[in-house]
Structures are given as C-alpha cells and as structure tokens.
Protein backbone atom coordinates (compact mmCIF):
# COMPACT_ATOMS: atom_id res chain seq x y z
CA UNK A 1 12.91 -1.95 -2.97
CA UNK A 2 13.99 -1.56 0.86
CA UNK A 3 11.63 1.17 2.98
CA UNK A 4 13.12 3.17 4.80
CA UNK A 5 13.99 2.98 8.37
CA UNK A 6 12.02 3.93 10.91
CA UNK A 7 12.30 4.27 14.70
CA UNK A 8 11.44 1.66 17.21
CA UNK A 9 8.56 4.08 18.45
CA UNK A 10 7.40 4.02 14.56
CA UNK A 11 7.34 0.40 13.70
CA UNK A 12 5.72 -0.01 17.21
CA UNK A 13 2.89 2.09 16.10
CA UNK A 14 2.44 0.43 13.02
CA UNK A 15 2.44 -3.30 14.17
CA UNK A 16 0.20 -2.24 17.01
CA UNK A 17 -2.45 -0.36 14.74
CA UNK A 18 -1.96 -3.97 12.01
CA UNK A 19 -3.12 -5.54 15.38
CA UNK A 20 -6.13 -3.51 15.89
CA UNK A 21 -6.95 -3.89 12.07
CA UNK A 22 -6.78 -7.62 12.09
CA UNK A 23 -8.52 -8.01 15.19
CA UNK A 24 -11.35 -5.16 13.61
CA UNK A 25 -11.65 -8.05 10.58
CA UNK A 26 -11.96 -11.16 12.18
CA UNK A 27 -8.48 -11.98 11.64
CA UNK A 28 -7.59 -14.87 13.94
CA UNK A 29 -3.95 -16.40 12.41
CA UNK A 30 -1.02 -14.54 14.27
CA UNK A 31 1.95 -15.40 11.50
CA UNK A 32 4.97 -12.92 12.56
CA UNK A 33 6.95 -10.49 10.47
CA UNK A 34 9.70 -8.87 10.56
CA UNK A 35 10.26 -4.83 9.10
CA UNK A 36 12.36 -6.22 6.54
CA UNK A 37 9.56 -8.47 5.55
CA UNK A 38 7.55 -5.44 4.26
CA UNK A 39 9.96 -4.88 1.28
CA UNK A 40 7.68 -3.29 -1.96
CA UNK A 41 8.70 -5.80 -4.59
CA UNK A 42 11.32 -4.92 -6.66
CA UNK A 43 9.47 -6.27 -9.98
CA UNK A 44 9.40 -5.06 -13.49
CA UNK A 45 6.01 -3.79 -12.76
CA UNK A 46 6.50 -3.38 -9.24
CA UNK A 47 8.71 -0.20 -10.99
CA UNK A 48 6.72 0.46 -13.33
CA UNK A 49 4.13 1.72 -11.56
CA UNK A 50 6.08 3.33 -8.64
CA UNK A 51 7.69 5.26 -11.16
CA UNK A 52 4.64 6.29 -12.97
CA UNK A 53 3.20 7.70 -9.98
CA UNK A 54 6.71 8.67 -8.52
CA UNK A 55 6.76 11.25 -11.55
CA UNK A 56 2.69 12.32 -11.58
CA UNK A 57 1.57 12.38 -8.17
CA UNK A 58 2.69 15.02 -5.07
CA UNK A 59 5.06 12.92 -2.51
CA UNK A 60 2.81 13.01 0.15
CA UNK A 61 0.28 10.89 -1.99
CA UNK A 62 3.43 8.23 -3.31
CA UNK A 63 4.40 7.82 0.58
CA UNK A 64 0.81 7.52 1.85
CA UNK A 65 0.40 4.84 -1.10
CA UNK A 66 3.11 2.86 -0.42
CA UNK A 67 2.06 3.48 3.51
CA UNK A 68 -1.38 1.20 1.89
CA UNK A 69 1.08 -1.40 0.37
CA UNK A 70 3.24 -1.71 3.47
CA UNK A 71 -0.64 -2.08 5.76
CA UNK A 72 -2.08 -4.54 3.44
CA UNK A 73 1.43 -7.04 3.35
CA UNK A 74 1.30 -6.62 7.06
CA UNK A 75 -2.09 -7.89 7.58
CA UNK A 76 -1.58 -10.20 5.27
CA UNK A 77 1.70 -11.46 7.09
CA UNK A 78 0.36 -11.54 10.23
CA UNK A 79 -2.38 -13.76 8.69
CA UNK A 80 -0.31 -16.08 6.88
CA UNK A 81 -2.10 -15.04 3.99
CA UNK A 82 -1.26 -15.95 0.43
CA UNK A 83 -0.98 -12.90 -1.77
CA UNK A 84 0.37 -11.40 -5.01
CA UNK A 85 2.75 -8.70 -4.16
CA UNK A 86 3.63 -7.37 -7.76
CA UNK A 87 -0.37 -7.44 -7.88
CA UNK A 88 -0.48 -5.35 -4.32
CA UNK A 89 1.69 -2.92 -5.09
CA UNK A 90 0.25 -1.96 -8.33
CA UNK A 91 -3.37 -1.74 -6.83
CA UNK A 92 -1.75 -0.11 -3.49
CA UNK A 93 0.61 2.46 -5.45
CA UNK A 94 -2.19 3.18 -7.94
CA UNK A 95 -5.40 3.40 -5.82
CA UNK A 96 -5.38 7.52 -5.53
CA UNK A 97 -3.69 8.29 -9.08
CA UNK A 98 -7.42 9.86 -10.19
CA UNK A 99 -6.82 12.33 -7.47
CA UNK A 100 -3.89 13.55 -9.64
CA UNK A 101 -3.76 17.03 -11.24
CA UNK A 102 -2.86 14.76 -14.51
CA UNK A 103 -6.34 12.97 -14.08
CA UNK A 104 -8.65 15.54 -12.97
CA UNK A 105 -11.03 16.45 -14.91
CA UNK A 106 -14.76 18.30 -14.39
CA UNK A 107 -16.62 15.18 -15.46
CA UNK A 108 -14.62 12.10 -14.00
CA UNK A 109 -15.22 8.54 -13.88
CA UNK A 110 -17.06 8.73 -10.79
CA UNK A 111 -19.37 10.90 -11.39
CA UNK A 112 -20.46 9.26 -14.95
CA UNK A 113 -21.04 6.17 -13.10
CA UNK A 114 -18.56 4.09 -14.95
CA UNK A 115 -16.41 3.29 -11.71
CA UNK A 116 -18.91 0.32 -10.88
C-alpha cells in the first residue's frame, strides 16, 4: 500500500529526525532508502489489521500509527537491518488500539498488571 506523497520539506524532516534516532541508538550502518522504499506491505494481514483499526480507531491515531511503521522501516533501512514487515506493521498499526473507545474500559489491562 503506497503512502502518500509528501513534500520535499516533509521527507527532509523525516530522514533527518531517522538520522538523529539512529545516531541516539548506536546505529552505525548508513544503508540508503528511498520514499518509495517505505511502502506498508500490502499483505493479507498487512490489511487485515489496517482495516481493523482503519474502522475502530479516530484517523489521527491510524496516521500517527502508520507514522510508527513508516519510523521503524526507516531505521531499519538505514541500518541494513533484516526485518519482518507484515510482522511491523501489525505491531506498528496495532500498538495504541487499547486507547480506543472500543477497548476502554475502567479496569484495563494495565492497571490489573497483566500487560507484563
């Protein structure tokens, strides 16, 4: 699934704040990408769960989680890391779905201690 574009000024932001990241970790390898590089995988569950939160969560939460995907293959990019994208963008697109009117509830998973 293609992102949408963004302006020179925008992408310039974004690889320059990857930069600080990596450098923040301890990240040494500089592999390149390019924008269209950052593609969320277009995968069965990929979908799935894009869709699923797509339909439950406020839009400002789906683009600010796919914002997290978009980060995290970035770094990992630029670090000619190995990683699971179908696996990413699950964990990525999913991370905030508690926050969800759908999920709330008075006595949530983090409070009972079960998260960990």
């Amino acid at each position: 699934m293609p992102i949408a574009p963004c302006s020179a000024e925008s992408y310039s932001r974004f690889q320059a704040s990857v930069r600080r990241t990596a450098s923040a970790l301890g990240l040494r390898r500089q592999g390149s990408y390019r924008l269209a590089d950052l593609n969320v995988p277009d995968s069965e569950i990929g979908k799935k769960a894009t869709s699923l939160v797509t339909k439950l969560a406020p839009s400002f939460l789906v683009n600010h989680s796919i914002r997290t995907y978009l980060f995290a293959a970035a770094l990992g990019l630029r670090d000619s890391t190995r990683f699971n994208r179908e696996v990413s963008i699950s964990a990525a697109i999913m991370h905030d779905f508690g926050l969800t009117a759908h999920f709330n509830s008075r006595d949530g998973f983090e409070l009972q201690r079960r998260c960990f």
